[in-house]
Structure formats: structure tokens, C-alpha cells
N, C-alpha and C. Protein backbone atom coordinates (compact mmCIF):
# COMPACT_ATOMS: atom_id res chain seq x y z
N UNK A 1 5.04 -7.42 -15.55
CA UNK A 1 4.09 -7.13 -14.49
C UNK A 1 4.61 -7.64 -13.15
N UNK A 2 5.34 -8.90 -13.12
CA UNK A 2 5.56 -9.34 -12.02
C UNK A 2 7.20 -8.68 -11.19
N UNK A 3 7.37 -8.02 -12.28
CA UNK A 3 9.46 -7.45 -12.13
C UNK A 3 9.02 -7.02 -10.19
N UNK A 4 7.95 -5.73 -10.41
CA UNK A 4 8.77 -5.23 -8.96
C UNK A 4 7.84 -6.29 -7.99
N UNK A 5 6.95 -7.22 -8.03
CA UNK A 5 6.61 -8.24 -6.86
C UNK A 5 8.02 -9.08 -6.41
N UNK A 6 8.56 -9.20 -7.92
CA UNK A 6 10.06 -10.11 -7.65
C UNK A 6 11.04 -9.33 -6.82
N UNK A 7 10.84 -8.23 -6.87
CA UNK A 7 11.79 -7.62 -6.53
C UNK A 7 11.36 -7.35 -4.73
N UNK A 8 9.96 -7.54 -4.61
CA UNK A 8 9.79 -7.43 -3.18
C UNK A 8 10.05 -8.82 -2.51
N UNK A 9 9.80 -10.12 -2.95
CA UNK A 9 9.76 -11.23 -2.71
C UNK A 9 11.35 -11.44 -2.37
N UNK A 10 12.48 -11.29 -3.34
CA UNK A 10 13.33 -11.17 -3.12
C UNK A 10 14.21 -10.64 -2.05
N UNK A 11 13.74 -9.25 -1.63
CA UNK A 11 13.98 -8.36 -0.47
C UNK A 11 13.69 -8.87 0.58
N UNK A 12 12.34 -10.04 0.58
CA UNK A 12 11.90 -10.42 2.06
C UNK A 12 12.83 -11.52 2.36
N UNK A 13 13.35 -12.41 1.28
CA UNK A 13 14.24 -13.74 1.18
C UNK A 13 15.65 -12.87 1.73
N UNK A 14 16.15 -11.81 1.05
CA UNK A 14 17.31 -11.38 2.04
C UNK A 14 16.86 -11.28 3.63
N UNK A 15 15.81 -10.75 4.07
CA UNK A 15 15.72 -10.32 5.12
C UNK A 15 15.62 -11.76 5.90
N UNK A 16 14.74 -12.85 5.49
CA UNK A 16 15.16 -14.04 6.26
C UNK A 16 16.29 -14.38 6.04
N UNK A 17 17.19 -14.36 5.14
CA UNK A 17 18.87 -15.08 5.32
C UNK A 17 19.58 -14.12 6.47
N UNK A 18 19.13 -13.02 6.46
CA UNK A 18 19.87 -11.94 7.26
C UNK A 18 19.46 -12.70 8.82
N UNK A 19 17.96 -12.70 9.12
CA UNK A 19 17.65 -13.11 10.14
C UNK A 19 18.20 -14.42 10.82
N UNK A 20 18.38 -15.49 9.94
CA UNK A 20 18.76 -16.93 9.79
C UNK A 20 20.43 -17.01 10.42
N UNK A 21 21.11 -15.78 9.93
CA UNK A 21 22.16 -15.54 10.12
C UNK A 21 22.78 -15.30 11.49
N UNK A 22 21.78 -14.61 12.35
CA UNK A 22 21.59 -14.01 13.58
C UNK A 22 21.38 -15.08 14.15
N UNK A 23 20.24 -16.19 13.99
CA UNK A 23 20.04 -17.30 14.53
C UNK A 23 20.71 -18.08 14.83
N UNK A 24 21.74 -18.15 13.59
CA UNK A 24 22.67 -18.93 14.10
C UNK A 24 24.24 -18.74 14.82
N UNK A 25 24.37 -17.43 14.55
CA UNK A 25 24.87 -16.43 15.28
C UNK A 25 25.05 -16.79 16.85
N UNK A 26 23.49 -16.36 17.18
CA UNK A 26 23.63 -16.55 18.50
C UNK A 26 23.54 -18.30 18.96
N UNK A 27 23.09 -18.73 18.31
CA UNK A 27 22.88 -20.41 18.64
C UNK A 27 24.44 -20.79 18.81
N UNK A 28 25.43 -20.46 17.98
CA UNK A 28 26.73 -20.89 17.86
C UNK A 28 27.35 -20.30 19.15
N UNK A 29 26.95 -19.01 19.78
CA UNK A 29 26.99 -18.91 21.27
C UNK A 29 26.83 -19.38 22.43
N UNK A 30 25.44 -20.18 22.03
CA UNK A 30 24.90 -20.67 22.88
C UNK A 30 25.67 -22.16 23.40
N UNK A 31 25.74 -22.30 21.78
CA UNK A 31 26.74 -24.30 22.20
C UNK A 31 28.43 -23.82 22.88
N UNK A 32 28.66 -22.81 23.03
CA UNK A 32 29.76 -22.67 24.00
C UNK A 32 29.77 -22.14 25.30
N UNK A 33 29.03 -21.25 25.35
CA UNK A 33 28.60 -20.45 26.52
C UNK A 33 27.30 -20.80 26.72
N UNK A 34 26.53 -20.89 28.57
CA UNK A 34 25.30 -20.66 28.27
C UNK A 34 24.86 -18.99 28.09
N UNK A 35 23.85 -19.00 27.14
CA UNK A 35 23.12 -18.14 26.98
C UNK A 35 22.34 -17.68 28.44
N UNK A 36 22.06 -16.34 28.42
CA UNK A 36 21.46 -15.86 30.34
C UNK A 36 19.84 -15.82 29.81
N UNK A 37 18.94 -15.37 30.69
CA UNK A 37 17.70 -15.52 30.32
C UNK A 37 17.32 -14.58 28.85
N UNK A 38 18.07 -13.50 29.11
CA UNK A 38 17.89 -12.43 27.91
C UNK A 38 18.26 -12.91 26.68
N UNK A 39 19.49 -13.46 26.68
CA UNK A 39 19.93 -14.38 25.02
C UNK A 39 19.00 -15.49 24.98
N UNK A 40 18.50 -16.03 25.73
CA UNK A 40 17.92 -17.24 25.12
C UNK A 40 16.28 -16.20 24.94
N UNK A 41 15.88 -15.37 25.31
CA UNK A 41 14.72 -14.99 24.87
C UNK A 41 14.80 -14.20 23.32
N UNK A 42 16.03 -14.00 23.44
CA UNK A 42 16.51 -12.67 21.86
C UNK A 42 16.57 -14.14 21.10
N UNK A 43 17.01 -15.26 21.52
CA UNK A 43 17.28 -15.89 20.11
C UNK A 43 15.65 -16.69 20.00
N UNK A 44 15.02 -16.75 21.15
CA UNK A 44 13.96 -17.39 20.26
C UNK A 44 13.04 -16.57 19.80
N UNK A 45 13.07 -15.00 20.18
CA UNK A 45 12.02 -14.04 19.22
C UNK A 45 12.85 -14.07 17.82
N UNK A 46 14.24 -14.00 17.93
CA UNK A 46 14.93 -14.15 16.19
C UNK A 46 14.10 -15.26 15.51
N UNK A 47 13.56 -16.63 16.04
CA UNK A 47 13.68 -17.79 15.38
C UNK A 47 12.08 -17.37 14.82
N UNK A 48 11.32 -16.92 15.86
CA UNK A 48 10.18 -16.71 15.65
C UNK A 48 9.80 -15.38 14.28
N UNK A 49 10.72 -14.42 14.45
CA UNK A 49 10.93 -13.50 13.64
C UNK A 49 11.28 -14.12 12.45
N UNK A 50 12.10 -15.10 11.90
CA UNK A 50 12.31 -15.88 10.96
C UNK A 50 11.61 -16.64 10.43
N UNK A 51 10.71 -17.41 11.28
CA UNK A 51 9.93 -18.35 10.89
C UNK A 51 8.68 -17.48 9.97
N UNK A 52 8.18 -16.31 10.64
CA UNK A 52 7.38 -15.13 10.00
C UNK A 52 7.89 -14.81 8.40
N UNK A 53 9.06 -14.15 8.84
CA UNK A 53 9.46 -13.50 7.52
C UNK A 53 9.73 -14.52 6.55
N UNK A 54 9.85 -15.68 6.60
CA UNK A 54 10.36 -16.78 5.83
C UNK A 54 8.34 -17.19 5.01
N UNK A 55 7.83 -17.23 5.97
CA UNK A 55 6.07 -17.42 5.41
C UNK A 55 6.06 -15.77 4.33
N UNK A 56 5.93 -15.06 4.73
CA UNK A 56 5.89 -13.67 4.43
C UNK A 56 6.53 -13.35 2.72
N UNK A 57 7.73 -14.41 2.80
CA UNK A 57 8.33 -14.46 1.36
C UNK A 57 7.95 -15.53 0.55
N UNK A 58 7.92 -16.25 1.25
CA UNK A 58 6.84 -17.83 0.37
C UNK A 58 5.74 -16.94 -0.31
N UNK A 59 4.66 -16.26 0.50
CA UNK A 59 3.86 -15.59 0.32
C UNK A 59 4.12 -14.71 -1.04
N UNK A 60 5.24 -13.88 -0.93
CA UNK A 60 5.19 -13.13 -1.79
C UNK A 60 6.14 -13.55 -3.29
N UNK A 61 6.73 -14.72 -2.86
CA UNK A 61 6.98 -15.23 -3.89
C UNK A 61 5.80 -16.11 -4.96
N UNK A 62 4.55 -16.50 -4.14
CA UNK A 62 4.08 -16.96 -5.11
C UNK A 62 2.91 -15.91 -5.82
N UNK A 63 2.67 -14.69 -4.89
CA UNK A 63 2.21 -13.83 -5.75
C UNK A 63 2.80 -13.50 -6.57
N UNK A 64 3.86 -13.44 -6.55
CA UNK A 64 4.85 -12.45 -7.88
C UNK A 64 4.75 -13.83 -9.28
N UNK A 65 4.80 -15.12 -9.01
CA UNK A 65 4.64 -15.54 -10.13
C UNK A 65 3.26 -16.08 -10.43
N UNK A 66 2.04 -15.57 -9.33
CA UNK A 66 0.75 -15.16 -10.04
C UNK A 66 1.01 -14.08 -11.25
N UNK A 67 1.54 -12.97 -10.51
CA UNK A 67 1.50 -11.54 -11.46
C UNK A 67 2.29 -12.26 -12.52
N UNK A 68 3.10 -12.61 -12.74
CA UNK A 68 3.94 -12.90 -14.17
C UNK A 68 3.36 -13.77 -15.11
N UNK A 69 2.13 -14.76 -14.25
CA UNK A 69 1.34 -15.42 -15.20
C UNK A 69 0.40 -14.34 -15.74
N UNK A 70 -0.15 -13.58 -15.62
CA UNK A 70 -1.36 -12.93 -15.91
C UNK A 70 -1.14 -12.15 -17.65
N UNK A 71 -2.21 -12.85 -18.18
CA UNK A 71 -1.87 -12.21 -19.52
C UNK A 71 -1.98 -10.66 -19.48
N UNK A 72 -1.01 -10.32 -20.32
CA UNK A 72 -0.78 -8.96 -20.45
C UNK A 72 -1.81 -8.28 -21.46
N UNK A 73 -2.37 -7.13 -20.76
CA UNK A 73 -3.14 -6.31 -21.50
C UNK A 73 -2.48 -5.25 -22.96
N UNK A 74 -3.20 -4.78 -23.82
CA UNK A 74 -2.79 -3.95 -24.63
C UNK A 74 -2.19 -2.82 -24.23
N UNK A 75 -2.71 -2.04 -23.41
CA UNK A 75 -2.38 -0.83 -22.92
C UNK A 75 -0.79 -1.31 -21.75
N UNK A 76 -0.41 -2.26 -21.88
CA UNK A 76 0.65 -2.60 -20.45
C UNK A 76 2.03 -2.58 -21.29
């Protein structure tokens, strides 16, 4: 019951490493160069964008192992 929640929970955990990636991406820019008003606004909607999607998968990680607790019916 819980396979495809895992499988969404999972998808959102790539999408924050992906995001996380960017973050630090540009942060590792930033400690050499300064960043202009536009990079420092792109990296803190990234952080903010991260901080979201990172709740978003917590979220759906602990639904998915609601669904995997749930006793299974006859018909399932």
C-alpha cells in the first residue's frame, strides 16, 4: 500500500538534494566573488525553496509509512 507514497516521498528527497545542490552551488560563488543583488536574491529564494521542499518530504515520508502501517484488507 505504501510502495507508490515511497516512491513520491522519495522523488521529493531528490528534489531537495537537487535544490541543496544549487544552494550550495551558488553559496560556493558567493565566498569568492560577491554575489550582485540578483544572486543573492536567487540564492535565498533557492534556500527558501529548499527549506519548503525538504518539509514537503518529511511530510510525505511519514505518510507513506502511515500507509505501510495500515492493515491490509482482503480484497488488496
Amino acid at each position: 500500500m505504501g510502495g507508490q507514497s515511497d516512491e513520491v516521498a522519495d522523488d521529493l528527497w531528490q528534489k531537495v538534494r537537487d535544490l541543496a545542490a544549487r544552494v550550495e552551488e551558488l553559496e560556493k560563488h558567493a565566498a569568492v566573488d560577491d554575489l550582485d543583488a540578483d544572486g543573492l536574491a536567487q540564492l535565498d529564494r533557492l534556500k527558501i525553496r529548499a527549506a519548503r521542499a525538504s518539509r514537503r518530504a518529511g511530510l510525505a515520508d511519514a505518510l507513506a509509512d502511515q500507509l505501510a502501517d495500515l492493515p491490509r484488507g482482503h480484497g488488496n
